[in-house]
C-alpha atoms as a PDB file:
ATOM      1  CA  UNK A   1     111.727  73.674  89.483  1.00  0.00           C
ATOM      2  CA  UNK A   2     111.239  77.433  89.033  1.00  0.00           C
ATOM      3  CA  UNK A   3     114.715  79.516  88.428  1.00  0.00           C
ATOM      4  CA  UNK A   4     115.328  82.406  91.294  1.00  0.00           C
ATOM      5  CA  UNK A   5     114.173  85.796  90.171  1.00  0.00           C
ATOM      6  CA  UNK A   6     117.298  87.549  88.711  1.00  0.00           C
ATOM      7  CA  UNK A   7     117.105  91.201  89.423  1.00  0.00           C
ATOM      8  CA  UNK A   8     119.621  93.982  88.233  1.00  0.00           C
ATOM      9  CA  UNK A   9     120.128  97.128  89.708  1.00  0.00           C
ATOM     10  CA  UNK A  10     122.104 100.132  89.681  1.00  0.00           C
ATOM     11  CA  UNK A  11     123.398 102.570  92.371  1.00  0.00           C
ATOM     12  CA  UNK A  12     125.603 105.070  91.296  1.00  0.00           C
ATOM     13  CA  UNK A  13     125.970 106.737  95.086  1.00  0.00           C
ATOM     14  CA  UNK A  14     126.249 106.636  98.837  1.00  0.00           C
ATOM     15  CA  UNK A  15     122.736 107.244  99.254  1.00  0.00           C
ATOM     16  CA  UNK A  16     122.054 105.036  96.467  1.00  0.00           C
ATOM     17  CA  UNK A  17     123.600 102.422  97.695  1.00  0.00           C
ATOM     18  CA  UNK A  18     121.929 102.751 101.068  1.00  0.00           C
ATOM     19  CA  UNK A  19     118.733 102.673  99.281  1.00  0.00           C
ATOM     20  CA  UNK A  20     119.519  99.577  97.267  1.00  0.00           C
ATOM     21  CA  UNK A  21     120.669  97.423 100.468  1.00  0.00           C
ATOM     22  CA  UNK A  22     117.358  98.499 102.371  1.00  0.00           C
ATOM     23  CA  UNK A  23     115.105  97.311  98.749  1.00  0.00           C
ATOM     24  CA  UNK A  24     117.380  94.072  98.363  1.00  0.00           C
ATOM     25  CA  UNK A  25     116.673  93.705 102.134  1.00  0.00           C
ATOM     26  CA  UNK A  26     112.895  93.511 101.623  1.00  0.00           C
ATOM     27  CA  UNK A  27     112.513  91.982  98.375  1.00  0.00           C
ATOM     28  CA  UNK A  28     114.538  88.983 100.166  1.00  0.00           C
ATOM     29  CA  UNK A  29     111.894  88.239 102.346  1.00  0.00           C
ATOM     30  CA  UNK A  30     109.231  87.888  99.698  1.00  0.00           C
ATOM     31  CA  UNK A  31     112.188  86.101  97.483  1.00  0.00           C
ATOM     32  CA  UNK A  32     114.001  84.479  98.985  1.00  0.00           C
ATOM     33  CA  UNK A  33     116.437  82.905  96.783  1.00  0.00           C
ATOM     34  CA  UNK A  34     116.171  85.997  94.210  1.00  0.00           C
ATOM     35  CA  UNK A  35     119.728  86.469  92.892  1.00  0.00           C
ATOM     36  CA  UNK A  36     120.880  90.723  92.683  1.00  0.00           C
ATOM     37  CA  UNK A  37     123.918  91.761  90.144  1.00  0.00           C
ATOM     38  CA  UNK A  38     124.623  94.972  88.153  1.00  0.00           C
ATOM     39  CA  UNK A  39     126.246  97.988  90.252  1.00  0.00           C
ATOM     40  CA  UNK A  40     126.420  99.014  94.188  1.00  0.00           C
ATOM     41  CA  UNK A  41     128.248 100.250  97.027  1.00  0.00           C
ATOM     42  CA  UNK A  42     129.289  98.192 100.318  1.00  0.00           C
ATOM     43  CA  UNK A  43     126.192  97.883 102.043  1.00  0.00           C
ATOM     44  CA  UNK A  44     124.560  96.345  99.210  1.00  0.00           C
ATOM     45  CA  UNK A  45     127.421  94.086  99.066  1.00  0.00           C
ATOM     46  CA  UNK A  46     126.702  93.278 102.424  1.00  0.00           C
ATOM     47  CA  UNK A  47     123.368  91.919 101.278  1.00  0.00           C
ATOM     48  CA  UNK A  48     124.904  89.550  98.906  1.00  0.00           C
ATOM     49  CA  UNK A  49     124.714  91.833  95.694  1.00  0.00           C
ATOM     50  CA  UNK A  50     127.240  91.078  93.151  1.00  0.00           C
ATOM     51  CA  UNK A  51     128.982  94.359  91.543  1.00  0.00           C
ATOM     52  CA  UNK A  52     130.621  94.417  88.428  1.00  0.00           C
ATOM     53  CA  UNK A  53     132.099  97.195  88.731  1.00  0.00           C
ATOM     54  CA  UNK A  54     133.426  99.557  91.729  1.00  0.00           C
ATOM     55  CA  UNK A  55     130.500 101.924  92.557  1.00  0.00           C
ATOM     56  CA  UNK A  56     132.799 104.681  93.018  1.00  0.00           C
ATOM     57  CA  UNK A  57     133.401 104.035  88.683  1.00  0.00           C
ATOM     58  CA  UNK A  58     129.974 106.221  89.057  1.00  0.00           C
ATOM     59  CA  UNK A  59     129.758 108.673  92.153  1.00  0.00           C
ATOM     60  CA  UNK A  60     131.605 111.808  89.886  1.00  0.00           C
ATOM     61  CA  UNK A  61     129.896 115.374  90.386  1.00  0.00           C
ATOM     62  CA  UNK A  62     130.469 118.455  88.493  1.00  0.00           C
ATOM     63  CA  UNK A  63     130.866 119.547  84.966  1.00  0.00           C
ATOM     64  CA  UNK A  64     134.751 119.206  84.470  1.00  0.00           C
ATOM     65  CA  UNK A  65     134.523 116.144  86.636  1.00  0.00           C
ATOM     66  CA  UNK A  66     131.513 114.492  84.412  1.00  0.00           C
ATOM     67  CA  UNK A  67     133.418 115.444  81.389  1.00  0.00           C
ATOM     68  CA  UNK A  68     137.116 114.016  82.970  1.00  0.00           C
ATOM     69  CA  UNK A  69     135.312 110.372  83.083  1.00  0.00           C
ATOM     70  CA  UNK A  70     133.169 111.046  80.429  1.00  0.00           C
ATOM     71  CA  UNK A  71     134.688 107.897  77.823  1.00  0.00           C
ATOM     72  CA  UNK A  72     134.599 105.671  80.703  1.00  0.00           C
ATOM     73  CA  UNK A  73     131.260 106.243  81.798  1.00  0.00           C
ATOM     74  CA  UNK A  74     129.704 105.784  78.611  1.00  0.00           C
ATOM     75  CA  UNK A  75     131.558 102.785  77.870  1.00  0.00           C
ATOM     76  CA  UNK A  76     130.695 101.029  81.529  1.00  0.00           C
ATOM     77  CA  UNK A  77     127.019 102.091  80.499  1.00  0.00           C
ATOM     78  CA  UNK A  78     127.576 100.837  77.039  1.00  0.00           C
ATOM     79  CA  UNK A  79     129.315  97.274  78.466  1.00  0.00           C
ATOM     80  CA  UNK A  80     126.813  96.905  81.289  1.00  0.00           C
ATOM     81  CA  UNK A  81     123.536  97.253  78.378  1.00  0.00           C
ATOM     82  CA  UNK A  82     125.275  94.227  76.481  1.00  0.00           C
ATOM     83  CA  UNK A  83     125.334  92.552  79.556  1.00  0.00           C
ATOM     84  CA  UNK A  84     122.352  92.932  80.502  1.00  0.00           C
ATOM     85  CA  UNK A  85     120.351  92.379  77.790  1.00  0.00           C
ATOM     86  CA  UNK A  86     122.648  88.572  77.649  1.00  0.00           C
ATOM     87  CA  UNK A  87     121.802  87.947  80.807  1.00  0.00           C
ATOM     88  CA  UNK A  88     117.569  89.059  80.390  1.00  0.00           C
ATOM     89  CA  UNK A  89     116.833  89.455  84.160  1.00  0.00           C
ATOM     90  CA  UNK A  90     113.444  89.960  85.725  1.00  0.00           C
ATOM     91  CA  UNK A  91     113.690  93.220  86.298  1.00  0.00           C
ATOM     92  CA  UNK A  92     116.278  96.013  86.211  1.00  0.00           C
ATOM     93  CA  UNK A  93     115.952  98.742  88.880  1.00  0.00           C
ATOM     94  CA  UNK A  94     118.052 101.981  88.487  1.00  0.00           C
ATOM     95  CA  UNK A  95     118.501 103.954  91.959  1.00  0.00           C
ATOM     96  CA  UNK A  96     118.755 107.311  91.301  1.00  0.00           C
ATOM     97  CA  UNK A  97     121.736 108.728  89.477  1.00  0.00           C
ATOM     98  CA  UNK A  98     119.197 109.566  86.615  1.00  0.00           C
ATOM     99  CA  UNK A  99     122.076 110.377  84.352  1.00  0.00           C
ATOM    100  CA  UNK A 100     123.666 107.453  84.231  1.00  0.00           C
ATOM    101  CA  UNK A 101     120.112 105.330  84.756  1.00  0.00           C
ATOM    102  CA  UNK A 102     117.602 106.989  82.657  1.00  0.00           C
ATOM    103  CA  UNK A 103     119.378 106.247  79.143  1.00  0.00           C
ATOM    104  CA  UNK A 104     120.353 102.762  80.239  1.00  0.00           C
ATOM    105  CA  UNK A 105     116.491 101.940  81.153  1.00  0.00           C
ATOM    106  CA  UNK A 106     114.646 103.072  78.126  1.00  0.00           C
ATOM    107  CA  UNK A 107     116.961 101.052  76.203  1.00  0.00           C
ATOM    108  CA  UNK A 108     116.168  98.424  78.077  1.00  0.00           C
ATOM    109  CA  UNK A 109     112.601  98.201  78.456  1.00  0.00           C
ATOM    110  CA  UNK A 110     112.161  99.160  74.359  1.00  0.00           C
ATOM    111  CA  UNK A 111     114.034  95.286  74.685  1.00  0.00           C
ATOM    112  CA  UNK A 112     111.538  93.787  76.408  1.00  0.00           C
ATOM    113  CA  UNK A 113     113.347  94.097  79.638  1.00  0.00           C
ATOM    114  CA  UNK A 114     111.208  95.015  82.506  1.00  0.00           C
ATOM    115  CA  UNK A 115     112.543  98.574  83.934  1.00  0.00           C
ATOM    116  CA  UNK A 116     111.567  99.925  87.673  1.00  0.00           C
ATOM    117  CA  UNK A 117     113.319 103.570  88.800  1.00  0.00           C
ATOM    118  CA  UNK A 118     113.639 103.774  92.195  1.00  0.00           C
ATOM    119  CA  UNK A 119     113.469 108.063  93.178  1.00  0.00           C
ATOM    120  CA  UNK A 120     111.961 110.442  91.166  1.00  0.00           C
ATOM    121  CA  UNK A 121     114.184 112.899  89.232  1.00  0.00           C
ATOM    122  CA  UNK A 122     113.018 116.323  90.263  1.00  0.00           C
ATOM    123  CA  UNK A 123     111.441 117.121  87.181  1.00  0.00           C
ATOM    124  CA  UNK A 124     108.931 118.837  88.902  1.00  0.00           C
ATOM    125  CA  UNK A 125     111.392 121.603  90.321  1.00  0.00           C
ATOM    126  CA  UNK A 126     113.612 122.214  87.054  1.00  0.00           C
ATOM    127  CA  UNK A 127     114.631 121.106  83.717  1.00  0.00           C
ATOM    128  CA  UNK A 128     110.835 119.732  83.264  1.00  0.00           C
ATOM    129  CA  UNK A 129     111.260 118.511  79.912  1.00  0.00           C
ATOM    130  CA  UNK A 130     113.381 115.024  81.234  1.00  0.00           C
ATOM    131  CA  UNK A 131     109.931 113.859  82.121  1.00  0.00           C
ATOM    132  CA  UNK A 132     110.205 113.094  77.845  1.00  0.00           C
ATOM    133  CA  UNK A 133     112.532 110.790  78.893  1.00  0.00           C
ATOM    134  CA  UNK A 134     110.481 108.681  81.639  1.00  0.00           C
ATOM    135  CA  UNK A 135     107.429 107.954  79.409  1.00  0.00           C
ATOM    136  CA  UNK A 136     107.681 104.786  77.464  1.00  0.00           C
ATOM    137  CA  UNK A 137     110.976 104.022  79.650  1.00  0.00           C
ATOM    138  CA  UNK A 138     109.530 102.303  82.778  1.00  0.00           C
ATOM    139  CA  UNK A 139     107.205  99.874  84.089  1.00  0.00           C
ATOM    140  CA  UNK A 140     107.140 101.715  87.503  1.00  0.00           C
ATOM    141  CA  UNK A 141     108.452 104.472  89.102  1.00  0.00           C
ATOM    142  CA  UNK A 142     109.076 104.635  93.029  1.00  0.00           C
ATOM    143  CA  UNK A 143     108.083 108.171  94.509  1.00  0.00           C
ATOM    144  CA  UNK A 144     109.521 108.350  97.954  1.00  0.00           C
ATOM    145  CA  UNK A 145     107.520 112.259  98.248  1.00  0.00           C
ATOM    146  CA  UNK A 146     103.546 112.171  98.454  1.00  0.00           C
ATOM    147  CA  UNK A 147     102.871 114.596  95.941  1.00  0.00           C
ATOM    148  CA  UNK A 148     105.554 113.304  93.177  1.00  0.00           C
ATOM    149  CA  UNK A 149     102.919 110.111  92.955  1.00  0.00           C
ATOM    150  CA  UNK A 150     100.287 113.422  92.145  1.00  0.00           C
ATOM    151  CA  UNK A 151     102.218 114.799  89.801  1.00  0.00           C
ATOM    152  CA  UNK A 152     102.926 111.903  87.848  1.00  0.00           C
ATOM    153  CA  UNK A 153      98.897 111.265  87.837  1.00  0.00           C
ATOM    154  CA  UNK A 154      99.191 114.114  85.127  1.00  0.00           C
ATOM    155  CA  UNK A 155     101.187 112.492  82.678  1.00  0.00           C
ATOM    156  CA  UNK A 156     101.766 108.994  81.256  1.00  0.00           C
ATOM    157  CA  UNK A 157     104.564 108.312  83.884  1.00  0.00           C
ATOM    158  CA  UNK A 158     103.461 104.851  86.775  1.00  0.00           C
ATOM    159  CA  UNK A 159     104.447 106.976  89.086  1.00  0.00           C
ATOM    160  CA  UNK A 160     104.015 105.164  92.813  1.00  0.00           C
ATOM    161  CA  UNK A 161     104.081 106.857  96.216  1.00  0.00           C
ATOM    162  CA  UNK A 162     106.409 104.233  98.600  1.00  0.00           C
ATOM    163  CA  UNK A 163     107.265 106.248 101.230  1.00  0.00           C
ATOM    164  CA  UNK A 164     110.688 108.351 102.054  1.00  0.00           C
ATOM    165  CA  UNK A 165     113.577 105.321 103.560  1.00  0.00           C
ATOM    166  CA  UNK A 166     114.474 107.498 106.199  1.00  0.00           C
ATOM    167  CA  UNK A 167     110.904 108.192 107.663  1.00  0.00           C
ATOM    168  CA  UNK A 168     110.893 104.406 109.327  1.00  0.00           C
ATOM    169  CA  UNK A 169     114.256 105.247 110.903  1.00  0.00           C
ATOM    170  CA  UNK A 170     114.023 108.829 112.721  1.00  0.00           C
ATOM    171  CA  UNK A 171     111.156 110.437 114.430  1.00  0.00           C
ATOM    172  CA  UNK A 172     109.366 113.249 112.496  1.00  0.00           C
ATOM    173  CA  UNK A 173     108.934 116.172 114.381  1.00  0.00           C
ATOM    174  CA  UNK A 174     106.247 118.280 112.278  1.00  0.00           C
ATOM    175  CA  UNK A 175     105.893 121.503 113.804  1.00  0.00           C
ATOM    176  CA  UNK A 176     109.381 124.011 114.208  1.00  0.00           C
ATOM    177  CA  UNK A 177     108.727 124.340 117.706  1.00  0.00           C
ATOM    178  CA  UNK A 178     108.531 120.673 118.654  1.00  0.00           C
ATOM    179  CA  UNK A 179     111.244 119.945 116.123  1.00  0.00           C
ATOM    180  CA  UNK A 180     113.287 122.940 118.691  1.00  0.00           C
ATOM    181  CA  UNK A 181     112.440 120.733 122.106  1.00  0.00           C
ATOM    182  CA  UNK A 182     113.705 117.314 120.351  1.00  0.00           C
ATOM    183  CA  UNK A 183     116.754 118.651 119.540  1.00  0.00           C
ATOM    184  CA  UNK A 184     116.957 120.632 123.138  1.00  0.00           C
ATOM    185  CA  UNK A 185     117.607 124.255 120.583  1.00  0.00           C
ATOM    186  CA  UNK A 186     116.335 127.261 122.296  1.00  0.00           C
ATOM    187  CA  UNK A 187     113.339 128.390 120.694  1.00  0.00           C
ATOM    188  CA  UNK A 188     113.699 131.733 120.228  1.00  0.00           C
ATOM    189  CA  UNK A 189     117.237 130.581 118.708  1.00  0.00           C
ATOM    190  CA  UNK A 190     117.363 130.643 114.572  1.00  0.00           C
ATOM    191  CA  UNK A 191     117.809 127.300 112.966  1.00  0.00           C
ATOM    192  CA  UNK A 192     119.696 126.606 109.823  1.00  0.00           C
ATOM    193  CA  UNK A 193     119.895 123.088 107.638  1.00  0.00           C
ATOM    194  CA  UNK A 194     122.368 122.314 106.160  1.00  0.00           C
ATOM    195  CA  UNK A 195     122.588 119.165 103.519  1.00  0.00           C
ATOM    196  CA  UNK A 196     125.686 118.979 101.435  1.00  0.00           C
ATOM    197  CA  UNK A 197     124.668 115.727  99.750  1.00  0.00           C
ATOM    198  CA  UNK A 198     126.208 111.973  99.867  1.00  0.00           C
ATOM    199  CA  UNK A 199     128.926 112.554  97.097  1.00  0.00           C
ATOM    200  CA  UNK A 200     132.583 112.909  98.233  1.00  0.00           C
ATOM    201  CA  UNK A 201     132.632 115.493  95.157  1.00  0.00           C
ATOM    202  CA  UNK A 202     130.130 117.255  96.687  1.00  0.00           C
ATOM    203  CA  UNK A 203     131.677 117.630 100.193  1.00  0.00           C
ATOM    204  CA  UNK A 204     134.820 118.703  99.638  1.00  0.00           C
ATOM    205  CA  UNK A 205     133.553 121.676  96.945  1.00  0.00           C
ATOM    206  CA  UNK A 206     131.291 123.225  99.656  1.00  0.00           C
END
């Protein structure tokens, strides 16, 4: 009788978390009886993910803040390696939070653990050099931008287009002035964006 695939992840934020429950989602209806652990948020939760510990242990922003939880980070990282590398899933996945994730999966996969990173640190807009840390670290990575999957042609980095989450969810206007008449905003009218982020950190500092 063959064992249910045992796949660990990580989110280590609201969006992350959102992410996760859509992947765990999918990867349900091609396994069915696949069993999820590691770290996420309620709606992964919802999908029958089993968290060892609260994702909000993980959802800090700032420099005093990172450095305030700091010890406890590193030893959640530090307990969750141990655990994992008892436990030798299929695969781990780390969602995003590339600080926390990035460390954790190298030393994984130079275990023999498989490693997947789902969202591409922006190492194509600034500090460059973390792209050092990608090679050698990870069986896949999961672009959800078109031209990250180009950039990572470049370098030694499986870097895989998937498609942006959001894109299956919301019509995409493409041009400003259609994107004007959806949203019923006078054209002649200036528009501004404005994207604070999914952190609770985050909010209440801008």
């Amino acid at each position: 009788m063959n064992k249910p695939l045992r796949i660990m992840m990580v989110a280590g934020e609201h969006s992350g978390d959102i992410l996760g429950a859509g992947l765990i989602k999918q990867l349900k209806v091609i396994y069915p009886k696949a069993v999820f652990s590691g770290i996420g948020g309620p709606r992964m939760l919802n999908e029958g993910f089993n968290s060892y510990y609260p994702m909000s242990k993980l959802s800090v922003f700032g420099l005093f803040e990172v450095l305030k939880h700091l010890p406890e980070l590193l030893s959640i990282r530090r307990q969750l390696r141990h655990k994992i590398l008892a436990e030798k899933p299929d695969v781990f996945i780390g969602i995003d939070a590339p600080d926390f994730n990035l460390k954790l999966e190298r030393d994984l996969h130079q275990q023999g653990i498989k490693t997947v990173h789902y969202v591409s640190p922006t190492v194509w807009a600034w500090r460059p050099k973390r792209i050092k840390k990608l090679i050698g670290s990870l069986d896949a990575l999961l672009c959800i931008f078109p031209f990250e999957e180009t950039y990572y042609q470049q370098t030694l980095v499986p870097g895989f287009f998937i498609g942006h989450p959001l894109a299956d969810q919301y019509e995409q206007p493409r041009e400003t002035e259609q994107a004007k008449k959806t949203f019923n905003i006078r054209a002649e009218k200036p528009v501004l964006t404005m994207m604070p982020g999914s952190r609770l950190g985050e909010i209440e500092r801008h």
